[in-house]
Protein backbone atom coordinates (compact mmCIF):
# COMPACT_ATOMS: atom_id res chain seq x y z
CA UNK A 1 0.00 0.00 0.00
CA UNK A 2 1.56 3.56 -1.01
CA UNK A 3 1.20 6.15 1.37
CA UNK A 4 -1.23 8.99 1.35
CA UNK A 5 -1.11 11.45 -1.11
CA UNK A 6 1.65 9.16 -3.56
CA UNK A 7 0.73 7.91 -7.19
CA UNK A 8 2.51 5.48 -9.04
CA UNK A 9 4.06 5.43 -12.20
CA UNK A 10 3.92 1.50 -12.75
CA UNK A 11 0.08 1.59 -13.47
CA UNK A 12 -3.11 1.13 -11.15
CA UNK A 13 -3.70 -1.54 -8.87
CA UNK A 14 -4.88 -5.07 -8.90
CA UNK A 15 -8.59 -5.32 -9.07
CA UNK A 16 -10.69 -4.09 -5.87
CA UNK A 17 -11.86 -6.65 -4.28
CA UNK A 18 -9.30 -9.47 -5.78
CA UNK A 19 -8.11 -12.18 -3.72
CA UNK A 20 -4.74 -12.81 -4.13
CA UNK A 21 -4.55 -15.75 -6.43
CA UNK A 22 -8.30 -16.08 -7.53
CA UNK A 23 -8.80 -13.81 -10.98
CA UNK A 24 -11.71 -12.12 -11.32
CA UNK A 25 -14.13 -12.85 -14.90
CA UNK A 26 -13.43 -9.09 -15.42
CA UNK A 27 -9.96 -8.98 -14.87
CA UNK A 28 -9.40 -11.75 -16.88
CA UNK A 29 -11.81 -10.21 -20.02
CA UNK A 30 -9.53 -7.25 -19.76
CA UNK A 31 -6.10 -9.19 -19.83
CA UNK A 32 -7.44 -11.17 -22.84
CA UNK A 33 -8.72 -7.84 -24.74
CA UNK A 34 -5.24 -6.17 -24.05
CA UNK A 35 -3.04 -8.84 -24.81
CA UNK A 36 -5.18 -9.55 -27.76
CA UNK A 37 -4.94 -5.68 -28.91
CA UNK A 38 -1.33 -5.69 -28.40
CA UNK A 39 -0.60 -8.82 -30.26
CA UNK A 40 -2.34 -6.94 -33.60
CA UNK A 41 -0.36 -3.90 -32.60
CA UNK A 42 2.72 -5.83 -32.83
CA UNK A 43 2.06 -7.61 -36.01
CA UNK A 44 0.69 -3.62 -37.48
CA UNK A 45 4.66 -3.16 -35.95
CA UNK A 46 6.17 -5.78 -37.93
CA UNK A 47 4.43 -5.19 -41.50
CA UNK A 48 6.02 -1.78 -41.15
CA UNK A 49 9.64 -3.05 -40.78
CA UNK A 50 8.72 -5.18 -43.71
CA UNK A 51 8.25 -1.32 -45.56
CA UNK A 52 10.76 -0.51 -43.70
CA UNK A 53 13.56 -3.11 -45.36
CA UNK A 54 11.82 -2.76 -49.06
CA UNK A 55 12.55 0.75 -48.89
CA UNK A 56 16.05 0.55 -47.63
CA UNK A 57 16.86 -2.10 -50.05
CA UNK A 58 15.44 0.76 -52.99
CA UNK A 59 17.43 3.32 -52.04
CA UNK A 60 20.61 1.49 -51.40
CA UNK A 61 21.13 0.67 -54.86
CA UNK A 62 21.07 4.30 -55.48
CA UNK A 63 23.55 5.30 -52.79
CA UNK A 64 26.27 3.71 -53.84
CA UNK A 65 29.40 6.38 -53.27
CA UNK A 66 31.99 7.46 -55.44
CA UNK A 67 35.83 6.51 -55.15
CA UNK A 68 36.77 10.18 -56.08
CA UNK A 69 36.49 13.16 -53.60
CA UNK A 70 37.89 11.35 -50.51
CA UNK A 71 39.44 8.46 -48.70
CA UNK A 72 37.48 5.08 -50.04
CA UNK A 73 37.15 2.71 -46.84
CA UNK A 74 37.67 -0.96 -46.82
CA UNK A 75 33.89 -1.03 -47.37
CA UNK A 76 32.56 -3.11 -50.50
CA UNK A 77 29.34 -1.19 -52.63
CA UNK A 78 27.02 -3.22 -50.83
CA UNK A 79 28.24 -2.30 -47.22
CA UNK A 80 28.88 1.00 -47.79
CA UNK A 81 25.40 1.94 -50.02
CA UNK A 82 23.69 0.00 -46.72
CA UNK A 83 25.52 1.85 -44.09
CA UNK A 84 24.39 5.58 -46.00
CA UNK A 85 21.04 4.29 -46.47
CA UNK A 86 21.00 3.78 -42.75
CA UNK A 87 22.23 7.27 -41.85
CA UNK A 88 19.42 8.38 -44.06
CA UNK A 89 16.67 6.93 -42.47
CA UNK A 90 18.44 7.64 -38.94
CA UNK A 91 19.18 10.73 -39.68
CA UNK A 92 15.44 11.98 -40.56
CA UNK A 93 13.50 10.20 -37.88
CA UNK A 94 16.54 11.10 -35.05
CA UNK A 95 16.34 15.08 -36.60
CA UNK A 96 11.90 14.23 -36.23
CA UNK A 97 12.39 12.99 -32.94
CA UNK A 98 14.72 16.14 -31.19
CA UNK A 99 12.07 18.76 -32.85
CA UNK A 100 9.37 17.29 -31.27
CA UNK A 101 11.17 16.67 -27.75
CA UNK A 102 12.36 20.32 -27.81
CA UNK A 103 9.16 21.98 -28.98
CA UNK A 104 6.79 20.04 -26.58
CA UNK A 105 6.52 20.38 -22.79
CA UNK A 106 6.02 16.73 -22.65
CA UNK A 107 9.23 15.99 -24.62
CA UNK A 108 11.70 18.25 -22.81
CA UNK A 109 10.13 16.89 -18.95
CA UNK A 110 10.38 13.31 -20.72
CA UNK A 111 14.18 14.27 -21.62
CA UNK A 112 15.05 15.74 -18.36
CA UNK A 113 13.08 12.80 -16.05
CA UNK A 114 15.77 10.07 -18.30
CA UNK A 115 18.42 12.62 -17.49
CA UNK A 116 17.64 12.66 -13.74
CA UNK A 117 17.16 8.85 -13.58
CA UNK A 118 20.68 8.40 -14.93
CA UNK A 119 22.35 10.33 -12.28
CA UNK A 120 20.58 8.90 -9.79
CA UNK A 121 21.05 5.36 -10.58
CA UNK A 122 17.46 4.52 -11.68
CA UNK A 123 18.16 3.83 -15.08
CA UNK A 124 21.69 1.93 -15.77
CA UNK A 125 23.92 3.60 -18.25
CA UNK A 126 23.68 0.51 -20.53
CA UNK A 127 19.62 0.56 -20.87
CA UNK A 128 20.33 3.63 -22.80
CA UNK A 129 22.01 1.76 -25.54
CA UNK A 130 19.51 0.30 -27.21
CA UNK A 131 20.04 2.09 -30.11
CA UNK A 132 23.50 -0.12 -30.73
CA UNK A 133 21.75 -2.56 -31.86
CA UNK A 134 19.79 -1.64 -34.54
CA UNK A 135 23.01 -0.17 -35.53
CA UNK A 136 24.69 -3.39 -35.12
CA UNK A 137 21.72 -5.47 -37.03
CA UNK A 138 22.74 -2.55 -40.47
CA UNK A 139 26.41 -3.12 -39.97
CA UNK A 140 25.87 -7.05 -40.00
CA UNK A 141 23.68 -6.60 -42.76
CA UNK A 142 26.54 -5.43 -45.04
CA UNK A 143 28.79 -8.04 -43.86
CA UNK A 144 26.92 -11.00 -43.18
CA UNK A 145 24.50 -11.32 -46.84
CA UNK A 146 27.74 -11.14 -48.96
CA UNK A 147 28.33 -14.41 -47.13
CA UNK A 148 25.51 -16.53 -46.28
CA UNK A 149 23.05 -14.82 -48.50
CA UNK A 150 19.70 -13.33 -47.24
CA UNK A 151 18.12 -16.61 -46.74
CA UNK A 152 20.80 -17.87 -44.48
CA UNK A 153 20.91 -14.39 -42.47
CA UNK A 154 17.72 -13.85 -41.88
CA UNK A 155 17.35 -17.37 -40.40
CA UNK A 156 20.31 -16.33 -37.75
CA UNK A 157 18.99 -13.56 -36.85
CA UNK A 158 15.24 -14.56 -36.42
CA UNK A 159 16.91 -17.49 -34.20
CA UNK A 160 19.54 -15.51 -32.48
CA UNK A 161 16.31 -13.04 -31.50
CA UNK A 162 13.60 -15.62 -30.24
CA UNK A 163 16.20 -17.69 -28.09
CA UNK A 164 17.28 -13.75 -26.82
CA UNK A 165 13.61 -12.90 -26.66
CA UNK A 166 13.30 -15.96 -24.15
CA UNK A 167 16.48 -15.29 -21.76
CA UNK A 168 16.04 -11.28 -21.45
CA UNK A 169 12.37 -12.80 -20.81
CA UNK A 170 13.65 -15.01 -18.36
CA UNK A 171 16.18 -12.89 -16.56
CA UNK A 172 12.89 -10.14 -16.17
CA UNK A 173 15.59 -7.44 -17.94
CA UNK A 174 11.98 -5.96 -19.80
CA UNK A 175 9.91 -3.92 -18.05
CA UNK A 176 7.37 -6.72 -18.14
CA UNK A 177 9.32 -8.52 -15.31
CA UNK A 178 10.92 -12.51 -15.45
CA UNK A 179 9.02 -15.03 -17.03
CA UNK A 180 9.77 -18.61 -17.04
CA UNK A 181 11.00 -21.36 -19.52
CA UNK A 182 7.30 -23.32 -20.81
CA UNK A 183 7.05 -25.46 -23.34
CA UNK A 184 4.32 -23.33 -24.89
CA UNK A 185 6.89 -20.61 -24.86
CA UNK A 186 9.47 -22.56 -26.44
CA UNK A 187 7.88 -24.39 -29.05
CA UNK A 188 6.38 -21.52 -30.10
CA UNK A 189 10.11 -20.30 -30.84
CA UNK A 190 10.62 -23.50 -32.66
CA UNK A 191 7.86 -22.93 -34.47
CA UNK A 192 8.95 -19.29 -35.35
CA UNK A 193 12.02 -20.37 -36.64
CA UNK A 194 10.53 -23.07 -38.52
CA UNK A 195 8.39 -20.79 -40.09
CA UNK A 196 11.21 -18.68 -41.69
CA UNK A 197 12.90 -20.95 -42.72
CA UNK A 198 10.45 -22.44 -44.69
CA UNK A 199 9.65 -18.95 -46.12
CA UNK A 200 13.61 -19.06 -47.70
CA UNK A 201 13.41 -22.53 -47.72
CA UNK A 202 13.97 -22.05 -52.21
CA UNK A 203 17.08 -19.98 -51.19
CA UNK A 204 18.39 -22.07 -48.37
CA UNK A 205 18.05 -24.87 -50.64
CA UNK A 206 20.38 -23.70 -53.41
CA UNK A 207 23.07 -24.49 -50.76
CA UNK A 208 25.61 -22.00 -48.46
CA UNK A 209 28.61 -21.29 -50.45
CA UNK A 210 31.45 -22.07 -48.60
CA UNK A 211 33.97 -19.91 -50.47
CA UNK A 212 34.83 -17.24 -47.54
CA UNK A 213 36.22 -19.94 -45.70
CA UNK A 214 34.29 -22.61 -43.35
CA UNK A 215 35.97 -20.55 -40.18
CA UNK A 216 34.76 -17.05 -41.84
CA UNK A 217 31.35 -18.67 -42.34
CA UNK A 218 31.36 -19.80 -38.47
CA UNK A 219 32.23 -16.40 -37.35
CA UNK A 220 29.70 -14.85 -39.96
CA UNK A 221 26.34 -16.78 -38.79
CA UNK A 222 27.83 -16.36 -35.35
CA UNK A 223 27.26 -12.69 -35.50
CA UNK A 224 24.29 -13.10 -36.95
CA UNK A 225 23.20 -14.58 -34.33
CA UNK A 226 24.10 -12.25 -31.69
CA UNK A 227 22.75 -9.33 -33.80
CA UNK A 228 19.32 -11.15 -33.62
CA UNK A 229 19.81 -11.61 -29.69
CA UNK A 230 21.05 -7.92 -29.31
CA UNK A 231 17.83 -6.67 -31.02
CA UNK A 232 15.67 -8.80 -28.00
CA UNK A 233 17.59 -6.85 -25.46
CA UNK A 234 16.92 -3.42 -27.47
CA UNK A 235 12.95 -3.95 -27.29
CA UNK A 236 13.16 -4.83 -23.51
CA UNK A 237 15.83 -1.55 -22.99
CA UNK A 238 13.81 0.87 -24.59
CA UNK A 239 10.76 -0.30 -22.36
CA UNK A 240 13.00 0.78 -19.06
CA UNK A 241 13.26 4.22 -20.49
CA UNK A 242 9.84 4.92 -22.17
CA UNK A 243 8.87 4.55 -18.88
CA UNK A 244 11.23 6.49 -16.91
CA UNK A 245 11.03 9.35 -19.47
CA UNK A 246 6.56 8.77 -19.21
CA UNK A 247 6.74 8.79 -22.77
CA UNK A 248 8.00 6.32 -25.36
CA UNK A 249 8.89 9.38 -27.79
CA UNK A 250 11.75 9.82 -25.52
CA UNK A 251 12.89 6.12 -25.56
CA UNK A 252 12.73 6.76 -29.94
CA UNK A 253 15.05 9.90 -29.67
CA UNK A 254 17.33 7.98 -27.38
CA UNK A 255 17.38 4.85 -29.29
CA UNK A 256 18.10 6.85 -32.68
CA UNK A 257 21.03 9.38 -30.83
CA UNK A 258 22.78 6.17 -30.32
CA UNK A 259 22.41 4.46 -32.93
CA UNK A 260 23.93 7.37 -34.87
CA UNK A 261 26.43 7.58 -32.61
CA UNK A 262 27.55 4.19 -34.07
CA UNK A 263 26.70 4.42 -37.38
CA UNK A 264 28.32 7.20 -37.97
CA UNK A 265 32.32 5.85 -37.05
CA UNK A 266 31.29 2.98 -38.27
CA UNK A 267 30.96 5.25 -42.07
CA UNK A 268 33.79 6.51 -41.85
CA UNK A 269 35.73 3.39 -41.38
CA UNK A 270 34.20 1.20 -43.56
CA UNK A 271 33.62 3.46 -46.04
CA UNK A 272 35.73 6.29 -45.72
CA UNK A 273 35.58 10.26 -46.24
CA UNK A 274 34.36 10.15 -50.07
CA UNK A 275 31.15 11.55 -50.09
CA UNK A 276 27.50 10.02 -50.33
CA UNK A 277 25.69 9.63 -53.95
CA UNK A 278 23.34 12.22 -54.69
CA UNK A 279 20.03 11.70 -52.72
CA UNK A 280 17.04 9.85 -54.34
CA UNK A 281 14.28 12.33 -55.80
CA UNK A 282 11.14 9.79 -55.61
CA UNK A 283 9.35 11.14 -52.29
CA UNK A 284 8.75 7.47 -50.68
CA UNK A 285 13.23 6.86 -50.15
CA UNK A 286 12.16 9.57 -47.17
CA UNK A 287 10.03 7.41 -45.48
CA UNK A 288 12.26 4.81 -44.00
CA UNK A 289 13.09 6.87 -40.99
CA UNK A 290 9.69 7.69 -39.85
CA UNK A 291 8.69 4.00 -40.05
CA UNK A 292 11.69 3.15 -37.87
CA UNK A 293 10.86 6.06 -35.32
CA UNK A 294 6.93 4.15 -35.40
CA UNK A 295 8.53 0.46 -34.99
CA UNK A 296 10.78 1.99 -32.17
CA UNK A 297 8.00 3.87 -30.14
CA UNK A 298 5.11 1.31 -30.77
CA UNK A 299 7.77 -1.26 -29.54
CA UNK A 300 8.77 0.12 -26.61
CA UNK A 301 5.06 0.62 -25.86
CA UNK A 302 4.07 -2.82 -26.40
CA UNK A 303 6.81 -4.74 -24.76
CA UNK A 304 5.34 -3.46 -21.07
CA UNK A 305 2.65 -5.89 -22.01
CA UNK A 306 3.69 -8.29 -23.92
CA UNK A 307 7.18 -9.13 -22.69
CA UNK A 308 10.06 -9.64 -25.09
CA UNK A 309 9.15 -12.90 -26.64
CA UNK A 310 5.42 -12.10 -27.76
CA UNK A 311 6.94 -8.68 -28.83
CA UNK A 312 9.46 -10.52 -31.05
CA UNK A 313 6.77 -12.86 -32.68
CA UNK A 314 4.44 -10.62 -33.37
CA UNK A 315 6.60 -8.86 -35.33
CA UNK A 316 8.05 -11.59 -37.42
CA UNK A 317 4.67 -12.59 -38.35
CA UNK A 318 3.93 -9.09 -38.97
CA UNK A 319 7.14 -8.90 -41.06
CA UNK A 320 6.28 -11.95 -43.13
CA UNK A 321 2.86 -10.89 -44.05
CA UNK A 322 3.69 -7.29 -44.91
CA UNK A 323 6.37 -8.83 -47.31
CA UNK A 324 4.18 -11.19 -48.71
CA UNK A 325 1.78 -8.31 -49.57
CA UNK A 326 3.91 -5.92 -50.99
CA UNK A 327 5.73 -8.83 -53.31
CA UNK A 328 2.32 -9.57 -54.47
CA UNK A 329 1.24 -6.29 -55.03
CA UNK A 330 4.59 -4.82 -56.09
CA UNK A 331 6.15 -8.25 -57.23
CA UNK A 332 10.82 -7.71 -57.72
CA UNK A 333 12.38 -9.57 -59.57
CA UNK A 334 12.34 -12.33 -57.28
CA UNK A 335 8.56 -12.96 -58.26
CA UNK A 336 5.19 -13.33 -56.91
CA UNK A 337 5.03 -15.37 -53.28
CA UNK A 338 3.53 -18.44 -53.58
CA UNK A 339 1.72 -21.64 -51.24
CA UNK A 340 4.98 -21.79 -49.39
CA UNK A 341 5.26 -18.36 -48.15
CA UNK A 342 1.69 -18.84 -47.05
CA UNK A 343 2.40 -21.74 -45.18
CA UNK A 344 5.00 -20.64 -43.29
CA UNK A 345 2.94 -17.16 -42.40
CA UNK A 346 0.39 -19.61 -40.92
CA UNK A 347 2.81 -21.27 -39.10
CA UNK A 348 4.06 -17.95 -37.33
CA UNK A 349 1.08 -17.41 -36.36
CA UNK A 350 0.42 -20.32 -34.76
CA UNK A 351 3.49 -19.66 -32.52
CA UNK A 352 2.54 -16.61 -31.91
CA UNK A 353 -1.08 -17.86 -30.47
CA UNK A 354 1.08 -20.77 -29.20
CA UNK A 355 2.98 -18.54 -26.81
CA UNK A 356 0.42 -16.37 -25.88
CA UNK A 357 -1.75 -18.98 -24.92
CA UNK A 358 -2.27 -19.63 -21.22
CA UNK A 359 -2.22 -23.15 -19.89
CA UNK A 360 -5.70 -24.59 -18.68
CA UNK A 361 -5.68 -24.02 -14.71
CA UNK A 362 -6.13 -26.61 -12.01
CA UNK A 363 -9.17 -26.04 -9.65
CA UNK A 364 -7.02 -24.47 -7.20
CA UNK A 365 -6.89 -21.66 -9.93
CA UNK A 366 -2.81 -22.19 -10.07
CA UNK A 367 -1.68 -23.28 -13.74
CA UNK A 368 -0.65 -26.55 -14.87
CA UNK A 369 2.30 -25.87 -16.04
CA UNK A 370 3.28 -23.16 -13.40
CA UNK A 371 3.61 -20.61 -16.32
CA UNK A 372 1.76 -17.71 -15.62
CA UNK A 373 0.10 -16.04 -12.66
CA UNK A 374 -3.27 -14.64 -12.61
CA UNK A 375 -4.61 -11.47 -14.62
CA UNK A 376 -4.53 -8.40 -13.04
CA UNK A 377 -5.47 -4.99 -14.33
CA UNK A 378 -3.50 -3.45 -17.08
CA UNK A 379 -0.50 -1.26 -16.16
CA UNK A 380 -0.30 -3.67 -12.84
CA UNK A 381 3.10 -4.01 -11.01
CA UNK A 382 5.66 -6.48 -13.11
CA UNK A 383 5.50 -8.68 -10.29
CA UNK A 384 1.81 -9.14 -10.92
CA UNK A 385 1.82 -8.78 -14.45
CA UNK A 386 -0.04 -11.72 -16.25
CA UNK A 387 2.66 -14.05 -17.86
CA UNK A 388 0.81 -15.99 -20.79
């Protein structure tokens, strides 16, 4: 009980009248409606990263620099058109995100409460770091396709982020607090990456070239793989300071001020001091930064309720289908998806509903599997946060 006169900033309390341990029909309505609205705001989440990607992989063949006009990095045309086309889009949502922190009151006390929290010890230096990884996940991009291809890298890193989803889970590093290992919770990972991989499944079976070396390739999918586990612990980072700044604008501008922050050395080494290629003229190479400001808010929004894992299904699914649309309604030269791709969609989803499911309860109310406590009101403590 707080005292007199206090509020709290973790949400309203458990449902008047609530014994401890014996959910309410009401409570539990609510928990279901949330969960089940933030489950379609997650997938809404992932279909934009899938707009996201198409447009970065546009405007990247356009930027690739010239060798004249400066020092040309170790950087091949792939890595180095990537790498600008990153700046871009972090650039324009980072220069989005300061105006409207600066020219609202609610952005400038949001700045100043993640300001005070870091002093003070509330919020650890490294939960502010969360932009790294996205960062990272562009940087491995240019170095880890040119080796394993797209099929093989997206594989890694959708592994890599659903076993990461399920330790920072685990370890209760999201704002969502710990939840434990289930086997609803992990086969719905399997499932997950199951599902991916039978979306490339044409392109992983053409083979993995081996011609970089069998260590090179090790080390290759081995970043991958961390890349994809670093982007789990971004979603449950950026949840910690959404909610110390009381606003998950804040969390965007901090998670795009440091990603530049590394994308911006890592330019200049890779690929050097010769200048970018002129910009692209068509209006929609601008939007890429605005959708990753959207993914980064909506994110750290959702993952107070979801938790890591649910967060990281949702939007693969959401990813899959929003790819699957656009190639069908603007098909590449890749061609139209077919009954695979469809498949595998279906089978993302069922891990998705797989993991979010909650296990049928004994008649004590406790349930079988030990998984998950009882619904409470939304915005409840992380300690009594429903675990599905």
């Amino acid at each position: 009980m707080q005292p007199a006169g206090s509020t709290s900033t973790l949400g309203p309390p458990p449902h008047l009248g609530q014994a401890s341990g014996a959910p309410t029909p009401a409570a539990g309505a609510r928990h279901r409606l949330v969960l089940l609205v933030s489950l379609l705001g997650t997938v809404v989440v992932g279909m934009l990263v899938a707009v996201q990607s198409r447009v970065n992989g546009e405007v990247a063949t356009v930027l690739v620099p010239g060798v004249t006009g400066g020092w040309r990095g170790p950087g091949g045309d792939r890595v180095a058109a990537g790498l600008d086309a990153a700046v871009l889009s972090f650039g324009i949502g980072w220069v989005v995100l300061v105006v409207t922190s600066l020219l609202t009151p609610r952005g400038r006390r949001g700045l100043r409460a993640v300001l005070s929290a870091l002093r003070h010890g509330r919020l650890r230096w490294w939960q502010a770091l969360g932009g790294t990884a996205g960062a990272a996940f562009v940087a491995a991009q240019g170095i880890a396709v040119p080796v394993l291809g797209v099929a093989v890298f997206t594989v890694a890193c959708v592994a890599g982020l659903t076993v990461g989803s399920l330790l920072v889970d685990r370890l209760g590093l999201s704002p969502n607090g710990p939840r434990p290992f289930t086997v609803r919770r992990v086969v719905g990972c399997l499932l997950a990456v199951a599902g991916v991989a039978l979306s490339v499944s044409s392109s992983l079976l053409g083979g993995l070239g081996l011609a970089a070396g069998v260590l090179v390739v090790v080390l290759v999918v081995a970043l991958a793989l961390a890349v994809g586990a670093g982007t789990a612990a971004q979603q449950a980072v950026n949840g910690h300071v959404a909610i110390h700044a009381g606003s998950p604008w804040t969390a965007g501008l901090v998670n795009f001020s440091t990603g530049l922050a590394v994308l911006l050395p890592a330019r200049l080494l890779l690929v050097g001091t010769v200048p970018p290629a002129p910009l692209p003229t068509a209006w929609w190479s601008y939007l890429s930064g605005p959708i990753g400001m959207s993914f980064i808010i909506l994110a750290a929004l959702l993952v107070r309720t979801l938790g890591v894992l649910l967060l990281s299904l949702g939007n693969t699914a959401g990813q899959l289908v929003g790819s699957i649309t656009l190639d069908e309604l603007l098909p590449t030269e890749a061609g139209r998806p077919g009954v695979v791709e469809m498949l595998a969609a279906l089978l993302i989803f069922a891990a998705v509903v797989l993991a979010a499911s909650r296990p049928r309860r004994s008649r004590g109310g406790a349930p079988t599997d030990g998984s998950a406590g009882p619904p409470v009101e939304a915005g409840a403590t992380p300690a009594d946060a429903p675990r599905p």
